[in-house]
Protein backbone atom coordinates (compact mmCIF):
# COMPACT_ATOMS: atom_id res chain seq x y z
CA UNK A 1 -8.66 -14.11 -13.56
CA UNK A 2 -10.51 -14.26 -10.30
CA UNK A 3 -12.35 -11.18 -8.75
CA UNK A 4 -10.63 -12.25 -5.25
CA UNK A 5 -7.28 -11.62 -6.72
CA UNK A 6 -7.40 -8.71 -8.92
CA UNK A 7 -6.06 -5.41 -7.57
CA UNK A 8 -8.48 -2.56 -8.06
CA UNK A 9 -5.75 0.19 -8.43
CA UNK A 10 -2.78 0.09 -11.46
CA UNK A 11 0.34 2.75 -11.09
CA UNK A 12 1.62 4.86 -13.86
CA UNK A 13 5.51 5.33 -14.09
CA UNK A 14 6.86 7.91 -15.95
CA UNK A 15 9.58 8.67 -18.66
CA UNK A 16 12.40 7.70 -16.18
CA UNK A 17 11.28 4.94 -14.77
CA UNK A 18 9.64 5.95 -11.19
CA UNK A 19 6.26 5.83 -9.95
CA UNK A 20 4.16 8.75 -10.30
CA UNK A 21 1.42 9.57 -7.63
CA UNK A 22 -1.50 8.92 -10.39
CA UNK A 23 -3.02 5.56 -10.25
CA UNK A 24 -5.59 4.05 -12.56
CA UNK A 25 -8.54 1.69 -11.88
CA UNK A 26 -8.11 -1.60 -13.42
CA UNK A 27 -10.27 -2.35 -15.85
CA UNK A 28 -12.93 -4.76 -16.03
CA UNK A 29 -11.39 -6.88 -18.75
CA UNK A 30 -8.27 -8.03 -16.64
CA UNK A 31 -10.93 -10.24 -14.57
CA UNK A 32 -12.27 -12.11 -17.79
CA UNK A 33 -12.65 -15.78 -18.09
CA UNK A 34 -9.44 -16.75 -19.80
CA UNK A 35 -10.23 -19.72 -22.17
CA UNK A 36 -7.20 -20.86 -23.85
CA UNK A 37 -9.54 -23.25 -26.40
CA UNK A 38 -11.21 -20.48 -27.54
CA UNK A 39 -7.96 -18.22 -27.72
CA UNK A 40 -6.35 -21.64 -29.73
CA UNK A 41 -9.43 -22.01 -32.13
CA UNK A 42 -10.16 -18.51 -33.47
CA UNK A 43 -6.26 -17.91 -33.95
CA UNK A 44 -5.98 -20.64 -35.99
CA UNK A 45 -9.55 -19.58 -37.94
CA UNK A 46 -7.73 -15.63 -38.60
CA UNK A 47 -4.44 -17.77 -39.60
CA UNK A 48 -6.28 -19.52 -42.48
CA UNK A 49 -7.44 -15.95 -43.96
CA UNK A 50 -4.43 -15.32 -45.12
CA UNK A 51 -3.86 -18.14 -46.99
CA UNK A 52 -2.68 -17.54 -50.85
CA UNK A 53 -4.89 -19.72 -53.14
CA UNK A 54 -2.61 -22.17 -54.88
CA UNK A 55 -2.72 -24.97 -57.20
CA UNK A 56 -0.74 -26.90 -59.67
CA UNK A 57 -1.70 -26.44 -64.16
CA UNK A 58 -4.77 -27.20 -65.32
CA UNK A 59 -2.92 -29.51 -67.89
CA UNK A 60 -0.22 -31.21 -66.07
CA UNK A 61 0.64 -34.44 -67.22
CA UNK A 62 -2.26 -34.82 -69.85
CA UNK A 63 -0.26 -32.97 -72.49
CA UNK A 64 0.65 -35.89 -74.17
CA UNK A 65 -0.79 -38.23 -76.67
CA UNK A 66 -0.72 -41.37 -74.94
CA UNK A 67 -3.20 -44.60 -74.86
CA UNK A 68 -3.23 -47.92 -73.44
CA UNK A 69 -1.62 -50.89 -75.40
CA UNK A 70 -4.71 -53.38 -74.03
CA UNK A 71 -4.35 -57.03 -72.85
CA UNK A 72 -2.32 -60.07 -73.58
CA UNK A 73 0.87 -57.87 -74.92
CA UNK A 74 2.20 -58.77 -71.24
CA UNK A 75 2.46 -54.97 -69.70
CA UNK A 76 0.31 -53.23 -67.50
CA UNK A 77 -2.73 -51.37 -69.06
CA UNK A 78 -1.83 -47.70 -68.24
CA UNK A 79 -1.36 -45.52 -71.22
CA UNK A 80 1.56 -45.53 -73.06
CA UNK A 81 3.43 -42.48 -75.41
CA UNK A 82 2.69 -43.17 -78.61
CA UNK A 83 5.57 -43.52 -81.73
CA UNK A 84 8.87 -44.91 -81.69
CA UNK A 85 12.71 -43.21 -82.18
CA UNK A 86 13.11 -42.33 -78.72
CA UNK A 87 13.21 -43.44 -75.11
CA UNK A 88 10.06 -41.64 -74.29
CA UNK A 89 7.91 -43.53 -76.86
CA UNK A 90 6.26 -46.60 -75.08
CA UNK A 91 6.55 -45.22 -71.59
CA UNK A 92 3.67 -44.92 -69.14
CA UNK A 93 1.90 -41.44 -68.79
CA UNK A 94 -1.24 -39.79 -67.17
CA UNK A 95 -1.04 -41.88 -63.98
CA UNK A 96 0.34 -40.42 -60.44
CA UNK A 97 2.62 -43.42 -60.28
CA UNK A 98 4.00 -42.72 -63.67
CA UNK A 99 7.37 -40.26 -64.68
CA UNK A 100 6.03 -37.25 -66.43
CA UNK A 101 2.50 -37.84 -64.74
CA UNK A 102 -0.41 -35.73 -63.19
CA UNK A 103 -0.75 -35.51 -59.20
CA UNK A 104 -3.49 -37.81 -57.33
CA UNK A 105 -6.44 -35.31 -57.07
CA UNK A 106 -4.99 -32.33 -58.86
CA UNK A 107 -5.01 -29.47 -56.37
CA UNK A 108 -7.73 -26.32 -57.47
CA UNK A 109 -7.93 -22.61 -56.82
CA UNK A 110 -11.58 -22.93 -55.68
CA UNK A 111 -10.96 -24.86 -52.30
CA UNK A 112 -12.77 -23.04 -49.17
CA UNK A 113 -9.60 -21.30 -47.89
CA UNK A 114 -11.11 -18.89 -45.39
CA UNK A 115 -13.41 -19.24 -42.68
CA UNK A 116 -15.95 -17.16 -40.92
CA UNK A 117 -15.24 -16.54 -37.83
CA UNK A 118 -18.42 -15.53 -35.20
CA UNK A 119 -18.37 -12.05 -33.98
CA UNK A 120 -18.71 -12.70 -30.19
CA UNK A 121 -16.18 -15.74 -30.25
CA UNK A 122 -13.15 -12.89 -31.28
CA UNK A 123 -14.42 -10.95 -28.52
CA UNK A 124 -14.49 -13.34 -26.36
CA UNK A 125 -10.88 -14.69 -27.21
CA UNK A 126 -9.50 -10.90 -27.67
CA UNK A 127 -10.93 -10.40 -24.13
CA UNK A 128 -9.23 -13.54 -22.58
CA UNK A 129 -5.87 -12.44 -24.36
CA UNK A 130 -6.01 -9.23 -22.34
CA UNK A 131 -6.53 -10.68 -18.98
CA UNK A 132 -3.77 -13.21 -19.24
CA UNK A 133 -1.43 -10.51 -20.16
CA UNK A 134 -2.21 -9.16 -16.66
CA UNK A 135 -1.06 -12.47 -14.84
CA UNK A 136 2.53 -12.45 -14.01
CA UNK A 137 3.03 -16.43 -14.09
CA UNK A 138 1.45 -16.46 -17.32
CA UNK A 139 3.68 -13.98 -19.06
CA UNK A 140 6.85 -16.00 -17.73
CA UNK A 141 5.94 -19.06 -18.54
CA UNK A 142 5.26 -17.50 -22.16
CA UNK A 143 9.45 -16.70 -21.88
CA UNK A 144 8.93 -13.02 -21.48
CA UNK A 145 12.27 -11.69 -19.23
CA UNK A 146 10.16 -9.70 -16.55
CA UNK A 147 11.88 -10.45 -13.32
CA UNK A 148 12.95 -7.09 -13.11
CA UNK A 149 10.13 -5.33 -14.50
CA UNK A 150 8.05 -3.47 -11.38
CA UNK A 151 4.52 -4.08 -12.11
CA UNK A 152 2.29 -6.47 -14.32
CA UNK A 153 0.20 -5.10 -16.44
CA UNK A 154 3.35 -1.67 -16.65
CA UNK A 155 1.36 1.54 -17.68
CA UNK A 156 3.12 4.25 -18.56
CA UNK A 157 2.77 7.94 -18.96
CA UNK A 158 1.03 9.47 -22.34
CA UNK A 159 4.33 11.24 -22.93
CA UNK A 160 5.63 8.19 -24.32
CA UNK A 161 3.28 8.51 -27.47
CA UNK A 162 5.12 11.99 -28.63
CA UNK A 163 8.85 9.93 -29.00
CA UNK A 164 9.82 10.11 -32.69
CA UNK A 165 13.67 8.75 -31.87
CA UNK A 166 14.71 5.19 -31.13
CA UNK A 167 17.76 5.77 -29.14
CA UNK A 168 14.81 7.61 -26.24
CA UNK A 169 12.26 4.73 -26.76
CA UNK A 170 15.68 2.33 -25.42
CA UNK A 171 16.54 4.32 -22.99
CA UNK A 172 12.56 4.14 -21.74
CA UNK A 173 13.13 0.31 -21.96
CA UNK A 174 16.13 0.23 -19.87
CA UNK A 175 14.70 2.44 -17.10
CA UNK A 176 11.33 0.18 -17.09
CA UNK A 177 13.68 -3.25 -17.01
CA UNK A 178 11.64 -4.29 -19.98
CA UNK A 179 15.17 -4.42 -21.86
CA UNK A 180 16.58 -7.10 -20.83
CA UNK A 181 13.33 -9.31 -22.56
CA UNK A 182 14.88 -7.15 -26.26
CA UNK A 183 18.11 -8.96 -25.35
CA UNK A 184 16.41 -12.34 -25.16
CA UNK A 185 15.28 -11.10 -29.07
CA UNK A 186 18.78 -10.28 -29.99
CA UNK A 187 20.19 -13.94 -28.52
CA UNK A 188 16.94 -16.12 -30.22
CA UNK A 189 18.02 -14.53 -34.04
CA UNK A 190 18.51 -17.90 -35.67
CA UNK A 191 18.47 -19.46 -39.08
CA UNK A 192 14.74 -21.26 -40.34
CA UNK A 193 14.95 -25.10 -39.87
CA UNK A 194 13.36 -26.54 -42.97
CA UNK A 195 12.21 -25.43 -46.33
CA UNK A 196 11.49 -21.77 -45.39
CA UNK A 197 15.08 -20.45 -45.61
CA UNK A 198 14.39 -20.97 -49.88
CA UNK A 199 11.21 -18.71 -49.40
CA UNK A 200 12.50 -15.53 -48.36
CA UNK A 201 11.85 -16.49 -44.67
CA UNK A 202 15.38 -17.26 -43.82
CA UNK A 203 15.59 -15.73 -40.20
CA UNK A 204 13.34 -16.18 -36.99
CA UNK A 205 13.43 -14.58 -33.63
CA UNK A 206 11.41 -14.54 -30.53
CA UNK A 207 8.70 -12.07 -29.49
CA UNK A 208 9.06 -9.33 -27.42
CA UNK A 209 6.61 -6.82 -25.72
CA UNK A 210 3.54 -5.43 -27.34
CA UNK A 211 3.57 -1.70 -26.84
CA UNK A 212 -0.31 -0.24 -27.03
CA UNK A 213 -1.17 3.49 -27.38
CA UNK A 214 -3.98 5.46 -28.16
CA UNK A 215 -2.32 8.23 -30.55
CA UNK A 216 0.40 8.41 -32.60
CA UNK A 217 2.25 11.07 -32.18
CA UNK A 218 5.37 9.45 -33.37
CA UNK A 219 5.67 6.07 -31.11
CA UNK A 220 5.61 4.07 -34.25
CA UNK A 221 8.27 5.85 -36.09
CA UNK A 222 10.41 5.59 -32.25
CA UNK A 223 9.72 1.70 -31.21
CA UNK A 224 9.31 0.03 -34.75
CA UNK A 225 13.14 -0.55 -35.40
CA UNK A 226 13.45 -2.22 -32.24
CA UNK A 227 13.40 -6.24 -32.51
CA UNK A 228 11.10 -8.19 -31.00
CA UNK A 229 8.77 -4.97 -30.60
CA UNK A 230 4.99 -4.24 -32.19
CA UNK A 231 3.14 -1.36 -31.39
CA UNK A 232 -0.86 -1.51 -31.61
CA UNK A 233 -3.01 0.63 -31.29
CA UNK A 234 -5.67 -0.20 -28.60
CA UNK A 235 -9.18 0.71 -30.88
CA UNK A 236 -7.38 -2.35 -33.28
CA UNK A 237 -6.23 -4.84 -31.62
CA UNK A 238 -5.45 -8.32 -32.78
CA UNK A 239 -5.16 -11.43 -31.35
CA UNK A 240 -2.54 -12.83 -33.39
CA UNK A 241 -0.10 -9.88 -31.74
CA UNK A 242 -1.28 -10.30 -28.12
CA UNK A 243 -1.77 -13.96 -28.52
CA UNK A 244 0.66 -15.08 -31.13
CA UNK A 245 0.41 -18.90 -31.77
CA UNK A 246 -2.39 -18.74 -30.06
CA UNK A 247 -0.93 -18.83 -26.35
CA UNK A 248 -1.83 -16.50 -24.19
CA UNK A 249 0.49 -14.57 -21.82
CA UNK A 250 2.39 -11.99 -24.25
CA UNK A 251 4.28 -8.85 -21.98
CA UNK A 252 2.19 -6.00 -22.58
CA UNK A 253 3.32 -2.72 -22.07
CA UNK A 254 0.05 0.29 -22.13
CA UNK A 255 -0.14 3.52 -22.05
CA UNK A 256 -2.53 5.29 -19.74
CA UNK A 257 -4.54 6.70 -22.49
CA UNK A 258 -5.11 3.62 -24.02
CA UNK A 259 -5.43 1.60 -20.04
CA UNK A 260 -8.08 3.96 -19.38
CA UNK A 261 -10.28 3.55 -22.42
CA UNK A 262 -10.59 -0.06 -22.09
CA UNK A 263 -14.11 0.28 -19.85
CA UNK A 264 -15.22 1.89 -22.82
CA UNK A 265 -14.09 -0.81 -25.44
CA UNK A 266 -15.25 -3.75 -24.25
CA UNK A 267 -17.53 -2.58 -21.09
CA UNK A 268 -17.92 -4.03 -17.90
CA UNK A 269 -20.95 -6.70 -16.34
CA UNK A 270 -23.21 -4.11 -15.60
CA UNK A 271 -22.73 -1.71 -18.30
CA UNK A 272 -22.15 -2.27 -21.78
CA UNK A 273 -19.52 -1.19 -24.28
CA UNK A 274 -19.49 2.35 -25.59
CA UNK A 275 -17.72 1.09 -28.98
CA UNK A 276 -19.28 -2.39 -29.57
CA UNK A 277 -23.31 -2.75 -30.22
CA UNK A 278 -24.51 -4.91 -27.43
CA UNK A 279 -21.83 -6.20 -26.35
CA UNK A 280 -20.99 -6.72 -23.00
CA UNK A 281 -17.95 -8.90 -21.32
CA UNK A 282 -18.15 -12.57 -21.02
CA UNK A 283 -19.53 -13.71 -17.24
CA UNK A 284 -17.40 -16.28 -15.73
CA UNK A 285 -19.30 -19.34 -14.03
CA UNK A 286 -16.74 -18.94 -11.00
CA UNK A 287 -15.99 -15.56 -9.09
CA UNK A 288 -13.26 -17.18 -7.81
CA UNK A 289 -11.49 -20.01 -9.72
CA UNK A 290 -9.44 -21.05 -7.24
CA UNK A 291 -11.08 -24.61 -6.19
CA UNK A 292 -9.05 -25.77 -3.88
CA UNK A 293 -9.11 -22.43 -1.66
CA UNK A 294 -12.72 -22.86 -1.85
CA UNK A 295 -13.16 -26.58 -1.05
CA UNK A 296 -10.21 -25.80 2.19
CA UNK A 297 -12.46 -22.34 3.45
CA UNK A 298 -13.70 -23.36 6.59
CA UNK A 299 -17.43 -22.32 5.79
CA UNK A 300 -17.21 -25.62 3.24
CA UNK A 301 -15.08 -27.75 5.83
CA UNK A 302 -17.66 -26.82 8.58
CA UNK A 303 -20.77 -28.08 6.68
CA UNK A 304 -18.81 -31.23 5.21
CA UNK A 305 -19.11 -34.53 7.19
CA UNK A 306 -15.91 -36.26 7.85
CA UNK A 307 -14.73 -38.82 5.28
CA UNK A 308 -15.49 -42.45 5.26
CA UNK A 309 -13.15 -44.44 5.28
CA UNK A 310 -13.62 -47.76 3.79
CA UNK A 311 -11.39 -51.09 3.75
CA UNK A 312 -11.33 -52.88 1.03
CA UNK A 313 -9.38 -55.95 1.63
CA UNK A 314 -8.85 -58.34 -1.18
CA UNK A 315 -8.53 -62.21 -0.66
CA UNK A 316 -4.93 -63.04 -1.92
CA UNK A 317 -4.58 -66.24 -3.68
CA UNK A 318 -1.24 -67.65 -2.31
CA UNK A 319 1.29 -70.45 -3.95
CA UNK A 320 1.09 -73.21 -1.74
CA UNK A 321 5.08 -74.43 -3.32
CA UNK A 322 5.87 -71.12 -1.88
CA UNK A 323 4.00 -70.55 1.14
CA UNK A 324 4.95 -72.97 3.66
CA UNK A 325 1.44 -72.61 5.91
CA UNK A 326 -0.68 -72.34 2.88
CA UNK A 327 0.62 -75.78 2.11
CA UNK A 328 -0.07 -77.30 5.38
CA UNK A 329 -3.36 -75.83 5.21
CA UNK A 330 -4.24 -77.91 2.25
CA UNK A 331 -2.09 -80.90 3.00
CA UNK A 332 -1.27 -81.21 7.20
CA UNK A 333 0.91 -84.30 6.41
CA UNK A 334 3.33 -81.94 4.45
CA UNK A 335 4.79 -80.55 8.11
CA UNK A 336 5.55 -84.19 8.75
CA UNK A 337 7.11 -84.75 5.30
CA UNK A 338 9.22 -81.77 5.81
CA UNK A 339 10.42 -82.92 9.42
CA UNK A 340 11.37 -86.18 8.02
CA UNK A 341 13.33 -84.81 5.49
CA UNK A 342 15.45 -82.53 7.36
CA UNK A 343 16.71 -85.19 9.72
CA UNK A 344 17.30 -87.25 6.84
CA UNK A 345 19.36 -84.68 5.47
CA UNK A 346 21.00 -84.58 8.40
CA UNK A 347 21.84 -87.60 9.23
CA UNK A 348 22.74 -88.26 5.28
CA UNK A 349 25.39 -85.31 6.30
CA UNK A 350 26.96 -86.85 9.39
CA UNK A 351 27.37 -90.25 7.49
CA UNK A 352 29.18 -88.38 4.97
CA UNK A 353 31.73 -86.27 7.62
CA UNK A 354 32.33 -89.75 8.81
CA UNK A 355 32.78 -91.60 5.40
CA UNK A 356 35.29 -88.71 4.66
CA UNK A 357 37.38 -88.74 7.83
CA UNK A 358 37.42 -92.46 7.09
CA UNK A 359 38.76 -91.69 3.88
CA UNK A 360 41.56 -89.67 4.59
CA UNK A 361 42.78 -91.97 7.86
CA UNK A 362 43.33 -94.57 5.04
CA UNK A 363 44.88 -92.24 2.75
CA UNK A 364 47.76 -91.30 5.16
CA UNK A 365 49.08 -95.10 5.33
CA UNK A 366 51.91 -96.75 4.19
CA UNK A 367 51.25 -98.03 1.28
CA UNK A 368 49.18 -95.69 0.11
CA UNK A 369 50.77 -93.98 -2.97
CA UNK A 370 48.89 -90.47 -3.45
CA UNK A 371 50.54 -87.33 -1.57
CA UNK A 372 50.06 -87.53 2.34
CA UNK A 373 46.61 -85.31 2.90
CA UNK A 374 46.56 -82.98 6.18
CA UNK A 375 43.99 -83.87 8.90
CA UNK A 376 42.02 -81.45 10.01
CA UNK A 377 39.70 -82.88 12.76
CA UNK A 378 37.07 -81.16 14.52
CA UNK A 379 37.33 -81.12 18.66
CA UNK A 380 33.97 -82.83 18.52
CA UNK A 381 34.52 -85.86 17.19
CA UNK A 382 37.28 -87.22 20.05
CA UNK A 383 37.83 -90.25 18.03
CA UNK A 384 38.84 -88.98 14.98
CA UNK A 385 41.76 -87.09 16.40
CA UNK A 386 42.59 -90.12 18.04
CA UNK A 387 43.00 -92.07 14.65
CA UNK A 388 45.03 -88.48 13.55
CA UNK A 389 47.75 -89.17 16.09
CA UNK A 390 47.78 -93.01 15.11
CA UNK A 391 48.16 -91.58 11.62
CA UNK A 392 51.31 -89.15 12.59
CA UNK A 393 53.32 -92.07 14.41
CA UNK A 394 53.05 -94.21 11.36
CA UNK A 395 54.40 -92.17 9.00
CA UNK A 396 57.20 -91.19 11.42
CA UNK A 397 58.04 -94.67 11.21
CA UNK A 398 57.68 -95.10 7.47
CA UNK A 399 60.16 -92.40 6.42
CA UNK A 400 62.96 -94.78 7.36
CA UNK A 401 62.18 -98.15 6.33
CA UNK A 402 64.43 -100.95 7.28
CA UNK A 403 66.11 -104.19 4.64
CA UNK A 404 64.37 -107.01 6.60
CA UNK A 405 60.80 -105.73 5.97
CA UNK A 406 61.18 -104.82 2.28
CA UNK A 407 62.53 -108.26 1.71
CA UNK A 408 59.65 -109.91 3.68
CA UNK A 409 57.01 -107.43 1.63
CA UNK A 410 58.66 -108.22 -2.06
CA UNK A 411 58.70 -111.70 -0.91
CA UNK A 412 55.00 -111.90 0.31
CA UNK A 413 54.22 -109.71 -3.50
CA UNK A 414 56.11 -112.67 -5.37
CA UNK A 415 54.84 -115.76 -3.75
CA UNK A 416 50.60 -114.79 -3.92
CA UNK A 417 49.99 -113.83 -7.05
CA UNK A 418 52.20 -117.30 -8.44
CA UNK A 419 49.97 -119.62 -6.48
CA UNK A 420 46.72 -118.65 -7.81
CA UNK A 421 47.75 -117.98 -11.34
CA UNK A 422 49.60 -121.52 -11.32
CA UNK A 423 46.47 -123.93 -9.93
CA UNK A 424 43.51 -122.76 -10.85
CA UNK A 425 43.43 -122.67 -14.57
CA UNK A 426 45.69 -125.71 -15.27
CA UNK A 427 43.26 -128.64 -13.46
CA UNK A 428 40.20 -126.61 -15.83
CA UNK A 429 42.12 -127.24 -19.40
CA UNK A 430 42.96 -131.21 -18.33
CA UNK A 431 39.43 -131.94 -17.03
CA UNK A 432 37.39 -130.93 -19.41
CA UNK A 433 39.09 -132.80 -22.82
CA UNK A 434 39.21 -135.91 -20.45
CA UNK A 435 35.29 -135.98 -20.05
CA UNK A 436 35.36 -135.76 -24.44
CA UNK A 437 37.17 -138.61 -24.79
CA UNK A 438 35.18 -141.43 -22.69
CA UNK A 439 32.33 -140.21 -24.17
CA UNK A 440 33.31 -140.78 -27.74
């Protein structure tokens, strides 16, 4: 956390919740570099020393007499159980791919299970724990319930340490408005997912606040029946309580015994710890972390020039069948095309209005047999409506057709077709056998 935005003074609330008039200074750690690598890595170095040491029988899978048949009997060559009488005889052993077979690379007792972790990089991690316990946006984004609570990091009075019953450590919870992050416990209580539930591990629940004294006069025995709850004492602590699963940001409750000695645990920049040999806290490479304050201060903006800005314009490579003008740029005679075109199109349009009003003058005739179609003719074309009203009067006259004209129409219908069917092809079949005959 940044010098600039640390507050040098912490209150202390009492028993009943309120504000007392003592304050404390805030300690040196709670402006530490927080480096949530280093926070990540060493957790999951402590994790791995507590590993059990496990591995599967010496003997597994080998205690058998079994060898291989050999080639050209056909099989594959792994070994095979020896005698006969039973299923078991003439079945494949030893391998990892056989039934009844060893593991691939049996697993052994003497693997390197724990790992040594360097002094200073615990400190260092243990150091950044404590300061991101101090940032409010850090401890709600870890899911801690402290919307209520009235100060981050809450000290409280040493008379806290001398509770011995559970139902005064709630009540101390409810006045502080640190309760309603034990409800949050209560509501996570769920069943394992996976194989844990066989393994004695059957229910998991979230964290809650880490309570830190300096004595115990009975604060154990008060706050360690409450769920979610762990209680440390602040000459041990461990990062896998106030940084569990490595992510720093865990609700951290102090008392002021144990808030004031932390100048003496871990020291400040100028003077070293009182409790660790030569050790003093880690310097940060920024006072203030906050870059883009910095780079916005006007004593940067004033010595800064103003930007350059540059144009960077790009040639575009254009589709000439797209881009009309890109077209004419390559070919000019493509403008004249294109003119040429459209009026042919046009004029291939007006020649087919007029084909069409053509069409259906001759369909409304007499003698036309298909149903009468309705003219619709455009107030343009003056001659078309013309031939519309021609149209009109004929079939007035149509509708009532008189004798004299149907006689003189079936009449005209008989006599044609007779005449041309009756000359033509008769002179054809008496010429031609005529010619056949004076020739032989």
């Amino acid at each position: 956390m940044s010098k600039a935005a640390i507050r040098p003074l912490v209150s202390v609330y009492n028993d009943k919740g309120e504000s007392t008039s003592s304050n404390v200074k805030m300690p040196a750690v709670f402006s530490a570099p927080i480096r949530p690598d280093i926070v990540s890595f060493v957790h999951d170095q402590m994790m791995k020393n507590s590993r059990h040491p496990y591995a599967v029988s010496k003997y597994a899978g080998h205690q058998t007499s079994a060898e291989s048949w050999g080639t050209g009997r056909a099989v594959a060559r792994i070994p095979r159980v020896r005698g006969g009488g039973t299923h078991r005889s003439g079945q494949g052993a030893f391998g990892n791919m056989c039934r009844g077979g060893r593991m691939f690379a049996p697993t052994k007792v003497w693997r390197r299970w724990h790992r040594k972790i360097n002094v200073n990089q615990k400190r260092y991690a243990m150091c950044s724990a404590v300061a991101a316990s101090g940032i409010t946006s850090l401890v709600q984004s870890k899911g801690h319930q402290i919307q209520e609570v009235p100060e981050i990091p809450l000290v409280i009075t040493d008379k806290v340490q001398e509770y011995k019953k559970t139902k005064d450590a709630v009540t101390l919870l409810r006045r502080l408005k640190a309760w309603n992050d034990i409800e949050k416990v209560y509501k996570s209580k769920r069943f394992r997912a996976g194989k844990g539930k066989m393994r004695n591990r059957r229910r998991i629940m979230r964290k809650g606040p880490v309570l830190i004294y300096e004595k115990d006069n009975g604060i154990v025995r008060a706050f360690r029946n409450i769920p979610g709850i762990t209680t440390l004492n602040v000459k041990h602590l461990n990062l896998r309580k106030v940084a569990p699963g490595g992510h720093v940001g865990r609700f951290c409750i102090w008392t002021e015994s144990a808030f004031r000695r932390l100048d003496g645990i871990y020291g400040t920049w100028t003077t070293p710890s009182k409790e660790k040999v030569d050790y003093n806290l880690p310097m940060p490479k920024m006072s203030n972390s906050d870059l883009t304050r910095i780079l916005k201060s006007q004593e940067v903006q004033s010595v800064l020039r103003s930007p350059l800005v540059r144009l960077n314009r790009y040639k575009l490579k254009k589709n000439p069948l797209k881009n009309f003008r890109v077209m004419v740029k390559l070919n000019p005679y493509a403008a004249a095309m294109k003119r040429s075109a459209i009026l042919s199109q046009k004029i291939q349009k007006i020649n087919k209005e007029r084909m069409l009003a053509k069409r259906k003058v001759v369909e409304g005739t007499v003698g036309f047999r298909k149903r009468p179609v309705k003219l619709r003719a455009t107030k343009k074309d003056g001659k078309i409506i013309r031939k519309a009203k021609t149209v009109k009067q004929i079939r007035k006259r149509s509708t009532k057709p008189s004798k004299k004209t149907d006689s003189k129409a079936a009449k005209k219908t008989d006599s044609k077709p007779v005449k041309k069917a009756a000359t033509a092809p008769v002179k054809k079949a008496e010429t031609k056998p005529a010619k056949s005959v004076a020739a032989k």
